[in-house]
PDB file of N, CA and C in Angstrom:
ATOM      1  N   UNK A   1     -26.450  37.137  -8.486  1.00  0.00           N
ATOM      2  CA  UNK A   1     -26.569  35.884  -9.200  1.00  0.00           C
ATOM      3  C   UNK A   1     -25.218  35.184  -9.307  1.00  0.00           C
ATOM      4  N   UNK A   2     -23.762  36.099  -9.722  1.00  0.00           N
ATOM      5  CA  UNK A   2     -22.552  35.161 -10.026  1.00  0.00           C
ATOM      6  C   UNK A   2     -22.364  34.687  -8.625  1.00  0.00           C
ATOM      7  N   UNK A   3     -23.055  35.766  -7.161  1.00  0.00           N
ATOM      8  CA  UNK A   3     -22.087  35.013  -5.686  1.00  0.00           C
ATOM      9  C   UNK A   3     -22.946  33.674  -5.580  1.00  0.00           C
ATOM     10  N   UNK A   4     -24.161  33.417  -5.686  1.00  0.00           N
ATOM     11  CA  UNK A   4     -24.809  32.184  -5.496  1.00  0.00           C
ATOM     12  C   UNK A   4     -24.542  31.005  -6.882  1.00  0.00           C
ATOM     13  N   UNK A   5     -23.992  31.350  -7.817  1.00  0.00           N
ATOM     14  CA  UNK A   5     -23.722  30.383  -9.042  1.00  0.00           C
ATOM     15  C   UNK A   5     -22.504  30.166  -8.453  1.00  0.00           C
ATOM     16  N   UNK A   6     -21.090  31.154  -7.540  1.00  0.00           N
ATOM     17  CA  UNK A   6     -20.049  30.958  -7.520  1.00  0.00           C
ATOM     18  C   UNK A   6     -20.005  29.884  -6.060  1.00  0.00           C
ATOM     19  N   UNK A   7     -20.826  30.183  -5.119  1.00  0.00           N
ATOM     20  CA  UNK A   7     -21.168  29.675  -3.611  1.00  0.00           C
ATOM     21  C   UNK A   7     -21.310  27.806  -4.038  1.00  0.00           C
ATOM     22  N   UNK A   8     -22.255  27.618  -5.243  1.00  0.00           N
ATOM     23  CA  UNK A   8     -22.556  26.443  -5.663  1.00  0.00           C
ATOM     24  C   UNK A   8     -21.566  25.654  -6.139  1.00  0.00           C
ATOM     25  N   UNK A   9     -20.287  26.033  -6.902  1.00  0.00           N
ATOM     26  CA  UNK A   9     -19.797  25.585  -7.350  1.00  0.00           C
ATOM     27  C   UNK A   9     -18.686  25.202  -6.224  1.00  0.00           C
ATOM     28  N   UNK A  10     -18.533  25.930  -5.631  1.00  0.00           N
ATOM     29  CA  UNK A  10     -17.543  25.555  -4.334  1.00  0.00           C
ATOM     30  C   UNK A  10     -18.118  24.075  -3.651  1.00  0.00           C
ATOM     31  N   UNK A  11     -19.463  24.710  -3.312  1.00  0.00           N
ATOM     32  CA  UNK A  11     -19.863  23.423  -2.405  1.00  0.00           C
ATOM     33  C   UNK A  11     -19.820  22.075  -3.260  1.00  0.00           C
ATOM     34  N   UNK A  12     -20.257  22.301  -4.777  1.00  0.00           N
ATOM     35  CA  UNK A  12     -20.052  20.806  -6.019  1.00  0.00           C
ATOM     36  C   UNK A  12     -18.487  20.421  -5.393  1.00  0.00           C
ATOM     37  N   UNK A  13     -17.802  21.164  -5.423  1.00  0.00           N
ATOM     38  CA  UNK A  13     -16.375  20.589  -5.780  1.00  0.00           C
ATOM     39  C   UNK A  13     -16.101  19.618  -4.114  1.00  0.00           C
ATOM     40  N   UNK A  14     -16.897  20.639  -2.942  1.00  0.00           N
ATOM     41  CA  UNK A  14     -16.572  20.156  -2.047  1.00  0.00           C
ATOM     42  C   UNK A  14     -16.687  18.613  -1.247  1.00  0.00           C
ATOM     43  N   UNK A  15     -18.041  18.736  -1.996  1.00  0.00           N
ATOM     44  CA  UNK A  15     -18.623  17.342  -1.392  1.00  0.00           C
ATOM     45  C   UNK A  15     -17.993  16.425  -2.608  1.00  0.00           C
ATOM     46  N   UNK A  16     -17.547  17.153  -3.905  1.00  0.00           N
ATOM     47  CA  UNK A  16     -16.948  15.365  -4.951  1.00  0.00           C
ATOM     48  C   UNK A  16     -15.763  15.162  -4.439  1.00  0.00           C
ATOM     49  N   UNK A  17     -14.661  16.219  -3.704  1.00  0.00           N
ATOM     50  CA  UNK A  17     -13.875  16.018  -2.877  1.00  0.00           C
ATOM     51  C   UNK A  17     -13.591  14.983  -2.080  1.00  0.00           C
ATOM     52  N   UNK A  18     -14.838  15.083  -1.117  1.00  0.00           N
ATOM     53  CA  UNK A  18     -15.147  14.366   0.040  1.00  0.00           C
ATOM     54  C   UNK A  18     -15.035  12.333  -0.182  1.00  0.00           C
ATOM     55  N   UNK A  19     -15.708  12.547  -1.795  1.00  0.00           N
ATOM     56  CA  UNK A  19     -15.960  10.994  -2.058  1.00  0.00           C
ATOM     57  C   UNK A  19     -14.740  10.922  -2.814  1.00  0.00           C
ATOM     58  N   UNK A  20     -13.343  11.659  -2.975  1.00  0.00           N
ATOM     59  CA  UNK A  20     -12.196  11.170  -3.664  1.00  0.00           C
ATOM     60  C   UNK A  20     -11.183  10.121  -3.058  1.00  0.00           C
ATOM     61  N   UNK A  21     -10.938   9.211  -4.128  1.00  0.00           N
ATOM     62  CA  UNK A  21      -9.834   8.387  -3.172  1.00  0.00           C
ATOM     63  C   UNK A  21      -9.289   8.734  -2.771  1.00  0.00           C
ATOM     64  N   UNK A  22      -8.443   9.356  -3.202  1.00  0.00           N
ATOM     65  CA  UNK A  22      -7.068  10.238  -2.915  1.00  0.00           C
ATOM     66  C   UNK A  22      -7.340  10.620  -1.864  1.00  0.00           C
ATOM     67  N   UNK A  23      -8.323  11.668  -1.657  1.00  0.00           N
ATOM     68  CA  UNK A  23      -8.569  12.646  -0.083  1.00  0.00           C
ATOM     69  C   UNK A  23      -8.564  11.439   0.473  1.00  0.00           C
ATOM     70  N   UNK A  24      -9.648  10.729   0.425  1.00  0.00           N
ATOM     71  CA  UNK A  24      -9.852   9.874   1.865  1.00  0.00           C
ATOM     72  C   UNK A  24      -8.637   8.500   2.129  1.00  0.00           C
ATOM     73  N   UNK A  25      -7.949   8.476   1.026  1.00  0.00           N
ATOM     74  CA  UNK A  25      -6.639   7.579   1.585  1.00  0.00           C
ATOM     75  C   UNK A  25      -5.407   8.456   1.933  1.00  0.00           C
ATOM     76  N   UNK A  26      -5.405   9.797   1.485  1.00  0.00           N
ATOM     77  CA  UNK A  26      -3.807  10.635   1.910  1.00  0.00           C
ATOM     78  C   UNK A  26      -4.298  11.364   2.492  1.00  0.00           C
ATOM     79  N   UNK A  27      -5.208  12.436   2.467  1.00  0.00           N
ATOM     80  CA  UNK A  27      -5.252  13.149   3.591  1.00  0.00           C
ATOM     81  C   UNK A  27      -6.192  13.159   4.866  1.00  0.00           C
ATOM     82  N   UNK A  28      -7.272  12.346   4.853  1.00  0.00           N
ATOM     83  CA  UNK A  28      -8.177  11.475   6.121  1.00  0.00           C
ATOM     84  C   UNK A  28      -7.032  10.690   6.521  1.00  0.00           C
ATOM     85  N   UNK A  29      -7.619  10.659   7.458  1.00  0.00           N
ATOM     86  CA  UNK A  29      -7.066   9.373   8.229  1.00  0.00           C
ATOM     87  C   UNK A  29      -7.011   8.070   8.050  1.00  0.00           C
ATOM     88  N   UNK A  30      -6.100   6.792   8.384  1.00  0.00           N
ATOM     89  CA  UNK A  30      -6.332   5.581   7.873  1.00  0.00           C
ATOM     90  C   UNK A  30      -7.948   5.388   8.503  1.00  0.00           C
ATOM     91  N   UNK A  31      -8.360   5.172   9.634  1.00  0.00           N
ATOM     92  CA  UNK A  31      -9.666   4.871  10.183  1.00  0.00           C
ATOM     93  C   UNK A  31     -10.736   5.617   9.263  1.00  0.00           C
ATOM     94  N   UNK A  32     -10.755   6.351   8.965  1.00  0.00           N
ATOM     95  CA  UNK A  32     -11.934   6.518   7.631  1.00  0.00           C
ATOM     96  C   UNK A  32     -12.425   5.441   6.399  1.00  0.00           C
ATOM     97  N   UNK A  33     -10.818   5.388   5.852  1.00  0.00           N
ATOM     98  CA  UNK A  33     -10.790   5.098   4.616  1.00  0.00           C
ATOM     99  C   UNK A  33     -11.350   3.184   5.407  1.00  0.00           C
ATOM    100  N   UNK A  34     -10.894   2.996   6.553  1.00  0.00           N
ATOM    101  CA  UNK A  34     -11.265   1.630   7.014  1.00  0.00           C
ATOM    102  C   UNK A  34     -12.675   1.439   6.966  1.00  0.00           C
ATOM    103  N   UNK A  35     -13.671   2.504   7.719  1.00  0.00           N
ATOM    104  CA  UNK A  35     -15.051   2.333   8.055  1.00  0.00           C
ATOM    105  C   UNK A  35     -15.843   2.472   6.582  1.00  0.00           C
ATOM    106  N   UNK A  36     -14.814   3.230   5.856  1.00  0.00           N
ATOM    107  CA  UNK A  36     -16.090   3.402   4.462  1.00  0.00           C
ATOM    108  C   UNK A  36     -15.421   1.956   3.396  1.00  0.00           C
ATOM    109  N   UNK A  37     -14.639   1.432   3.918  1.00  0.00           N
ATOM    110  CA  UNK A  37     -14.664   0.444   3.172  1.00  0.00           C
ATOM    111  C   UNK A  37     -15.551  -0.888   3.838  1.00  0.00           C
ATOM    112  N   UNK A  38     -15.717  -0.674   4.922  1.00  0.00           N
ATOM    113  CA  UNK A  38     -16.140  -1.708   5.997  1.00  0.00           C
ATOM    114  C   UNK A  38     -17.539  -1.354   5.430  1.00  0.00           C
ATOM    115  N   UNK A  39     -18.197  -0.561   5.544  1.00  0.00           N
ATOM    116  CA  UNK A  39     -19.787  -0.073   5.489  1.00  0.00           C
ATOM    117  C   UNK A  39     -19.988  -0.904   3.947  1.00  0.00           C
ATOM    118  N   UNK A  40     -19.168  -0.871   3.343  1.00  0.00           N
ATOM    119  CA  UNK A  40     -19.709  -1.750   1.919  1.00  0.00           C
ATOM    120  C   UNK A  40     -19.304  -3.190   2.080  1.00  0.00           C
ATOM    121  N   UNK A  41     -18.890  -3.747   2.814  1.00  0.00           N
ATOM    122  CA  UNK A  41     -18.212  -5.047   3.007  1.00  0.00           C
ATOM    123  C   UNK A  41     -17.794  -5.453   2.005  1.00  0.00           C
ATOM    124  N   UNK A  42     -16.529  -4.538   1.315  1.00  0.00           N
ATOM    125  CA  UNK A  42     -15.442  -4.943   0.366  1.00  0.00           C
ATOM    126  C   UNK A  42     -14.507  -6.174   0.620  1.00  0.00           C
ATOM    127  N   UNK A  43     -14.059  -7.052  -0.330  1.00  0.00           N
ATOM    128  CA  UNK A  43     -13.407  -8.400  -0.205  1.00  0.00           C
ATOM    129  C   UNK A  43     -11.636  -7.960  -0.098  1.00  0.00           C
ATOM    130  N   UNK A  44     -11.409  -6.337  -0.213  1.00  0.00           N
ATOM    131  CA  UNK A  44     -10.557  -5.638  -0.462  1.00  0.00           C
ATOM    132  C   UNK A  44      -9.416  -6.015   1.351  1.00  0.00           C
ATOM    133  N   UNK A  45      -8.545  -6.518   1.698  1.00  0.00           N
ATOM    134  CA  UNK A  45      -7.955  -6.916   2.631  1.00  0.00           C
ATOM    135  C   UNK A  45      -6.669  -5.452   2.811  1.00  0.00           C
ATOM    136  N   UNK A  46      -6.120  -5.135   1.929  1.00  0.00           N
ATOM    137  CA  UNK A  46      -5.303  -3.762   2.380  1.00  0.00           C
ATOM    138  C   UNK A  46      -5.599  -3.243   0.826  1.00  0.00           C
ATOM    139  N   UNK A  47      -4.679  -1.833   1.038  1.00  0.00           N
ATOM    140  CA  UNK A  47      -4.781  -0.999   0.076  1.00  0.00           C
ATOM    141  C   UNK A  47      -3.183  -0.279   0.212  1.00  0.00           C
ATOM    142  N   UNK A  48      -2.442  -0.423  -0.956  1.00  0.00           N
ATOM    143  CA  UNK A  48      -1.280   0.093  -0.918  1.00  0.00           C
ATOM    144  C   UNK A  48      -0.990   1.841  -0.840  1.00  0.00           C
ATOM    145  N   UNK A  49      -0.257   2.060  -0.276  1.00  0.00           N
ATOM    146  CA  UNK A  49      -0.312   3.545   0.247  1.00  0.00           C
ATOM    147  C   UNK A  49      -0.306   4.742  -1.338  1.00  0.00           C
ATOM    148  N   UNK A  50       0.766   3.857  -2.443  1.00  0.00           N
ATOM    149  CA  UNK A  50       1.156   4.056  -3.608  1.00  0.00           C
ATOM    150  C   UNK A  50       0.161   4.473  -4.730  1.00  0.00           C
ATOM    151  N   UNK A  51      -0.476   5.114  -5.252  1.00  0.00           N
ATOM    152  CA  UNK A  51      -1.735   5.011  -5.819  1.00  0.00           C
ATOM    153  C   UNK A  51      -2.728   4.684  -4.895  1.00  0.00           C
ATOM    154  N   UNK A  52      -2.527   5.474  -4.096  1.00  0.00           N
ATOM    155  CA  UNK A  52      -4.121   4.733  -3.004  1.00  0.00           C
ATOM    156  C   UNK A  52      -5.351   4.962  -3.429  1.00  0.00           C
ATOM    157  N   UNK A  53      -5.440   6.022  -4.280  1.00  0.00           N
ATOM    158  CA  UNK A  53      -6.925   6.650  -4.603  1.00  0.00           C
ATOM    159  C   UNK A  53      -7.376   5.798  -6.071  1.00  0.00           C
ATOM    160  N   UNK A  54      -6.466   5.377  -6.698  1.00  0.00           N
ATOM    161  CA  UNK A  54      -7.477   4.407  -7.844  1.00  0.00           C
ATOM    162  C   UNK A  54      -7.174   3.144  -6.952  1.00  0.00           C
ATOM    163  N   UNK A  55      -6.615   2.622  -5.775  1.00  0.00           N
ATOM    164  CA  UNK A  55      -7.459   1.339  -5.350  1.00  0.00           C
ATOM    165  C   UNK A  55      -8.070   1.583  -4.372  1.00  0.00           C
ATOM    166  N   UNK A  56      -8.677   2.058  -3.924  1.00  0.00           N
ATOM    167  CA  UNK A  56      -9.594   2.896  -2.889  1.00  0.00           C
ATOM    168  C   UNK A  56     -10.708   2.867  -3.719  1.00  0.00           C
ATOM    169  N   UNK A  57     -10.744   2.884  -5.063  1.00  0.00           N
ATOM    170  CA  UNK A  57     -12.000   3.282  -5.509  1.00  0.00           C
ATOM    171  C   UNK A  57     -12.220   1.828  -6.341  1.00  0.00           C
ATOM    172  N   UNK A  58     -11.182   1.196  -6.692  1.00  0.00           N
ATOM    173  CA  UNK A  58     -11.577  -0.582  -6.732  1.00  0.00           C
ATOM    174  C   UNK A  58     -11.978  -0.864  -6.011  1.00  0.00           C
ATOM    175  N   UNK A  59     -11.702  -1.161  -4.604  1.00  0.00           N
ATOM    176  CA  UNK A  59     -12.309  -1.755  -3.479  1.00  0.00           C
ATOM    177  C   UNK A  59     -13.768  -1.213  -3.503  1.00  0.00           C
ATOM    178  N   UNK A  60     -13.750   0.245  -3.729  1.00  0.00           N
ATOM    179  CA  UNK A  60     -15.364   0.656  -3.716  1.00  0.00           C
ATOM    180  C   UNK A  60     -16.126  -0.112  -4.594  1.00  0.00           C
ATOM    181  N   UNK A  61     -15.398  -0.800  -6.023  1.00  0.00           N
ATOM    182  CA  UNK A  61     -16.261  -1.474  -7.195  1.00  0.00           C
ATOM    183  C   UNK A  61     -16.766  -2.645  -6.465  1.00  0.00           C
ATOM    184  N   UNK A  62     -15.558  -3.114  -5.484  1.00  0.00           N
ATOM    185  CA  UNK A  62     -15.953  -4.799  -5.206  1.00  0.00           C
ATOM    186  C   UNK A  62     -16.827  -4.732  -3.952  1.00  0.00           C
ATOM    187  N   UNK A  63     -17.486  -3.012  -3.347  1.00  0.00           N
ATOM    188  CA  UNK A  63     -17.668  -3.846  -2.333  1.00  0.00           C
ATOM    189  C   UNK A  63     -19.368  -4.327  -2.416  1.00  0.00           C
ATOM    190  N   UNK A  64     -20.114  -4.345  -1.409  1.00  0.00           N
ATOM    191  CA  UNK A  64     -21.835  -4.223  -1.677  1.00  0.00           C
ATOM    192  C   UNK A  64     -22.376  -3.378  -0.943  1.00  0.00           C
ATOM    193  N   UNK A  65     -23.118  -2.543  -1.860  1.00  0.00           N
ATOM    194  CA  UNK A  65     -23.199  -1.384  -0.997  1.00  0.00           C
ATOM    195  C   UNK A  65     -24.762  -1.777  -0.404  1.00  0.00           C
ATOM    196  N   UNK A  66     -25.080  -1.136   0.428  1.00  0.00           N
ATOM    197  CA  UNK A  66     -25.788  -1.017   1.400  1.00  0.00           C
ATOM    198  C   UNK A  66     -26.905  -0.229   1.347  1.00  0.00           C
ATOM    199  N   UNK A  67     -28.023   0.044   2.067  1.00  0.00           N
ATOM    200  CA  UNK A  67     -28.196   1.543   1.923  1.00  0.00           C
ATOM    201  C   UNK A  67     -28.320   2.431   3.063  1.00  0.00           C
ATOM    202  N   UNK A  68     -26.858   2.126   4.426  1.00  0.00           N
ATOM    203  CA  UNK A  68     -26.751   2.716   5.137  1.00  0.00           C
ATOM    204  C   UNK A  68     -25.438   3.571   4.481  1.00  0.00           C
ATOM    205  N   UNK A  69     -24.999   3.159   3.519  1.00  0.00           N
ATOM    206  CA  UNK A  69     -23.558   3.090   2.800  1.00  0.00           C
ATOM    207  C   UNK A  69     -23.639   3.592   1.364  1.00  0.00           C
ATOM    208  N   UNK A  70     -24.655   4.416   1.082  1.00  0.00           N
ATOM    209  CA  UNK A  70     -24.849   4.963  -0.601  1.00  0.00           C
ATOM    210  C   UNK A  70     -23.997   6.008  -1.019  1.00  0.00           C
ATOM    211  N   UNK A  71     -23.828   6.629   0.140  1.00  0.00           N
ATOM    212  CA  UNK A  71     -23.140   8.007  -0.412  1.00  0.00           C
ATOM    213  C   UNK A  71     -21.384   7.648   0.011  1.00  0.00           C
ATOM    214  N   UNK A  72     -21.218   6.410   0.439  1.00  0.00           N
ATOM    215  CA  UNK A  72     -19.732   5.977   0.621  1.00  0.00           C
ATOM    216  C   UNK A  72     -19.556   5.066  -1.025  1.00  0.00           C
ATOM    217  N   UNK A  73     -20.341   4.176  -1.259  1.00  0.00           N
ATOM    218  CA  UNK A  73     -20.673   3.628  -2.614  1.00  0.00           C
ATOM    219  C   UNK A  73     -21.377   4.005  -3.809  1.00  0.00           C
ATOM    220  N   UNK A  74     -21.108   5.456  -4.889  1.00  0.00           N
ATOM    221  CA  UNK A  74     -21.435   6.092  -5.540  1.00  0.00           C
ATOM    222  C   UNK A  74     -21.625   5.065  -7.089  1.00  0.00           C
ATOM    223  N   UNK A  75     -22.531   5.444  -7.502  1.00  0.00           N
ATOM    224  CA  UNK A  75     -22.572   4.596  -9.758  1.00  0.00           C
ATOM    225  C   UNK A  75     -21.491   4.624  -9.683  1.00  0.00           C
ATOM    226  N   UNK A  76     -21.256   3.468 -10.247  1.00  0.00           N
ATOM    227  CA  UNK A  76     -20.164   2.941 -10.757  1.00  0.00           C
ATOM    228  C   UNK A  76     -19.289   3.693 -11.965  1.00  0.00           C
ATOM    229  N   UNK A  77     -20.155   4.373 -12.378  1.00  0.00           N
ATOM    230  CA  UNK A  77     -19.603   5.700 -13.500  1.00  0.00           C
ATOM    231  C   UNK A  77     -18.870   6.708 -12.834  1.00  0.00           C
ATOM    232  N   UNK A  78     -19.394   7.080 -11.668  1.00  0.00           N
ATOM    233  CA  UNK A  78     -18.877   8.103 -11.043  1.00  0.00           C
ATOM    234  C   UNK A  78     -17.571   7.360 -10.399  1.00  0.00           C
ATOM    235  N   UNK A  79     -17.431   6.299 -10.205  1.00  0.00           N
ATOM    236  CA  UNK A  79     -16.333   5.650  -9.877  1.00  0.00           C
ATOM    237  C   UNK A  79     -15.151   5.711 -10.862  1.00  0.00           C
ATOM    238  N   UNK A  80     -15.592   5.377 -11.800  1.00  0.00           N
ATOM    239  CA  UNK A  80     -14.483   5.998 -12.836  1.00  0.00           C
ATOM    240  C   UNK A  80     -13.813   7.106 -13.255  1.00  0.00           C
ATOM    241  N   UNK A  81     -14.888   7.631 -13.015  1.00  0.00           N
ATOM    242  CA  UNK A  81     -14.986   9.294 -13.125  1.00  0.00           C
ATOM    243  C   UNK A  81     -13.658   9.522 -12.368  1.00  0.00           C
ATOM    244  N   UNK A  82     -13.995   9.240 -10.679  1.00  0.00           N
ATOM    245  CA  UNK A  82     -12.681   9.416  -9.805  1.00  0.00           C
ATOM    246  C   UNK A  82     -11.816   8.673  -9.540  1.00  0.00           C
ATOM    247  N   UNK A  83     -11.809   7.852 -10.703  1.00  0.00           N
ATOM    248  CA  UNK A  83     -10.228   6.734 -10.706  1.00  0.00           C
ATOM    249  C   UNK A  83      -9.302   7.822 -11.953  1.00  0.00           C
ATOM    250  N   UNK A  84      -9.867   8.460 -12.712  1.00  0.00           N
ATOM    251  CA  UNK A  84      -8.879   9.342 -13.716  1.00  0.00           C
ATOM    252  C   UNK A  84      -8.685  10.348 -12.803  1.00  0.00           C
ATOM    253  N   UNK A  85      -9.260  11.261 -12.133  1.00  0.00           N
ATOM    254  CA  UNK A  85      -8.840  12.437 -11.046  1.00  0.00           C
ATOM    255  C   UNK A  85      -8.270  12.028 -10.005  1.00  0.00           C
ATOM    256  N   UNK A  86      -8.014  10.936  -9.587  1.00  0.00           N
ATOM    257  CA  UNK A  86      -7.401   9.582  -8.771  1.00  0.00           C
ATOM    258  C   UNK A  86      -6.136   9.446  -9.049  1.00  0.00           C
ATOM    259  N   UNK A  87      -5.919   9.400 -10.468  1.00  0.00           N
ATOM    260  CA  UNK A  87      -4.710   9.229 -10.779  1.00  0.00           C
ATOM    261  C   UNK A  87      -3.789  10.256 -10.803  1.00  0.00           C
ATOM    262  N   UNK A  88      -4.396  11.315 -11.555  1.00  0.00           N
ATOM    263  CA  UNK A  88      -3.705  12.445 -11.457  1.00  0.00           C
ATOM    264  C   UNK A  88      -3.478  12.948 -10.059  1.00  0.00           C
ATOM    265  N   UNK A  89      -4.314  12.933  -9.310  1.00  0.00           N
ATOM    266  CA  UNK A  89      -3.631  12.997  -7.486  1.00  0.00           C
ATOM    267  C   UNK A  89      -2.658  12.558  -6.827  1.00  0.00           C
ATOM    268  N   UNK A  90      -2.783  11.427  -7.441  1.00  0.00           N
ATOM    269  CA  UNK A  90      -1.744  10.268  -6.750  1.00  0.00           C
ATOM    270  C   UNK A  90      -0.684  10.634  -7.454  1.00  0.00           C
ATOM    271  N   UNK A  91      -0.163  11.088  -8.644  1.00  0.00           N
ATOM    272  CA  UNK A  91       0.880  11.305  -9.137  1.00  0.00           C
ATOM    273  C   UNK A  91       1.423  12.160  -8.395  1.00  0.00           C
ATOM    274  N   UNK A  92       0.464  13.337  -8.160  1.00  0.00           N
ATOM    275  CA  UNK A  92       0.780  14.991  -7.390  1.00  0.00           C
ATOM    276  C   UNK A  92       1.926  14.503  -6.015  1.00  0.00           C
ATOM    277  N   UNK A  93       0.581  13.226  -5.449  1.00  0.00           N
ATOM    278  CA  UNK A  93       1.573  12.956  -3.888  1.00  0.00           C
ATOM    279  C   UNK A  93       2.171  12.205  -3.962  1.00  0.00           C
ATOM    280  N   UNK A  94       2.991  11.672  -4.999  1.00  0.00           N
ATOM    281  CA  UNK A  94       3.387  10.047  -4.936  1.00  0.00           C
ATOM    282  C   UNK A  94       4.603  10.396  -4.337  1.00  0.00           C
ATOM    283  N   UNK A  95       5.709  11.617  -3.989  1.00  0.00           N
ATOM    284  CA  UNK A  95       6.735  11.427  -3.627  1.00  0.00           C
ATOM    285  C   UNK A  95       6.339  10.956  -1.374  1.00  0.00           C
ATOM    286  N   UNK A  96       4.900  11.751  -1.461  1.00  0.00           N
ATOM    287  CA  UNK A  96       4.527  11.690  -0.273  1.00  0.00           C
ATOM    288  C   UNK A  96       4.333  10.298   0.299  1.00  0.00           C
ATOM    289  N   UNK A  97       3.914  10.054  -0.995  1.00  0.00           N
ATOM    290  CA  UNK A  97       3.112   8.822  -1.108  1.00  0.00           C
ATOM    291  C   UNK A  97       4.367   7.367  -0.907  1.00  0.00           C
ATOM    292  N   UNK A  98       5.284   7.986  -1.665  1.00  0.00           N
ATOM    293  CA  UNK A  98       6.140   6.458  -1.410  1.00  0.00           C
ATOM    294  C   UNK A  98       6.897   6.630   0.111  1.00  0.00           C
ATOM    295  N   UNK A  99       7.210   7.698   0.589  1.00  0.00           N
ATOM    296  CA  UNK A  99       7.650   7.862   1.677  1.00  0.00           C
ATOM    297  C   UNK A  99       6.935   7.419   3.429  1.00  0.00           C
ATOM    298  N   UNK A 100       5.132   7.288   3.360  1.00  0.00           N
ATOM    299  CA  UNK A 100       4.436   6.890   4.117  1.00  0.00           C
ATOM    300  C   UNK A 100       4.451   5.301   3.773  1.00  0.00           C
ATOM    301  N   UNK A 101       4.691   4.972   2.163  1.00  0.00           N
ATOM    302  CA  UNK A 101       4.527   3.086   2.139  1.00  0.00           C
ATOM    303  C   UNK A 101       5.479   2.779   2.930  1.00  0.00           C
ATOM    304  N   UNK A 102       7.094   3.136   3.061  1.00  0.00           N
ATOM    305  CA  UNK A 102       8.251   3.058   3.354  1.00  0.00           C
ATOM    306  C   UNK A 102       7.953   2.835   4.899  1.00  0.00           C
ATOM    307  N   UNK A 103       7.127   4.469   5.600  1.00  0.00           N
ATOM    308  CA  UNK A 103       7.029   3.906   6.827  1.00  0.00           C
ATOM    309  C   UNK A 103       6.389   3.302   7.760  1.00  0.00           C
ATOM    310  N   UNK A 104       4.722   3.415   6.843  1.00  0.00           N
ATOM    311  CA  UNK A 104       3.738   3.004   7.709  1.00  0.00           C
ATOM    312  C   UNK A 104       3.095   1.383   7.024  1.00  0.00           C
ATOM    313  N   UNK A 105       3.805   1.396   6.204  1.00  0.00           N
ATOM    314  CA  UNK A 105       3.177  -0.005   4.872  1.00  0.00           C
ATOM    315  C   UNK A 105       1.760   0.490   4.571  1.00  0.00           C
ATOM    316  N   UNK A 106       1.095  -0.489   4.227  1.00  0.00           N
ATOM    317  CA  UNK A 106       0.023  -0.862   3.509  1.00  0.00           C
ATOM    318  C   UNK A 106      -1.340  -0.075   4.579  1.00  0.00           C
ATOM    319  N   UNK A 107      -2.407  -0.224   4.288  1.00  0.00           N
ATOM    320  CA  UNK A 107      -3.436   0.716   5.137  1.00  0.00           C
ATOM    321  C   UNK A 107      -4.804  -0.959   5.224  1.00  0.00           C
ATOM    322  N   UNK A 108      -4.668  -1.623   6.319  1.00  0.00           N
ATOM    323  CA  UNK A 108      -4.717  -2.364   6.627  1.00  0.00           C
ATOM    324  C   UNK A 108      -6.313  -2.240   6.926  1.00  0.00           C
ATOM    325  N   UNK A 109      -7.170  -3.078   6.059  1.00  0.00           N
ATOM    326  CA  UNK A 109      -8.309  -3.023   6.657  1.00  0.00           C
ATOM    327  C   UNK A 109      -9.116  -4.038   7.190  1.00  0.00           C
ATOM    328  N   UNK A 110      -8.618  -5.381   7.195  1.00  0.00           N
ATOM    329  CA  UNK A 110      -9.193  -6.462   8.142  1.00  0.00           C
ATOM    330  C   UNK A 110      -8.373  -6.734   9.344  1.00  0.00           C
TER     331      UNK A 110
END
């Protein structure tokens, strides 16, 4: 019973992972974070490298989601949810984080 309660909890964490700003603006690739903003047709034009994961997850507020695009555009609660675990990420990488604004700028999505 604890290996299948413990198996579950891995996979919870894995997939809220998956929908974090943070992951999908620092450690995905820029072309991800492009197509899942594209799939909602966000008004969002770049996203600063600096805190990327609480505006990664603005752009998710502004964009319209779809319903080829639901599980890229989560409740808006849960959006919040991962703008506070967002933040605390972004703090973790920000030395990473200011060093990629420096070289690559902004994460350009139109």
């Amino acid at each position: 019973m604890k290996s299948k309660l413990k198996y579950a909890f891995i996979c919870s964490i894995v997939v809220f992972l998956a929908g974090c700003g943070t992951i999908n603006t620092v450690i995905r690739g820029d072309w991800i974070t492009k197509r899942n903003l594209h799939q909602i047709e966000t008004s969002c034009e770049a996203i600063p490298r600096i805190y990327s994961g609480i505006a990664y997850d603005i752009c998710l507020l502004r964009g319209k989601p779809s319903q080829m695009a639901l599980w890229v555009a989560p409740i808006p609660q849960l959006i919040f949810l991962d703008m506070a675990l967002s933040g605390a990420l972004d703090t973790v990488v920000l030395p990473y984080a200011v060093y990629t604004q420096i070289n690559d700028g902004d994460i350009r999505l139109k």
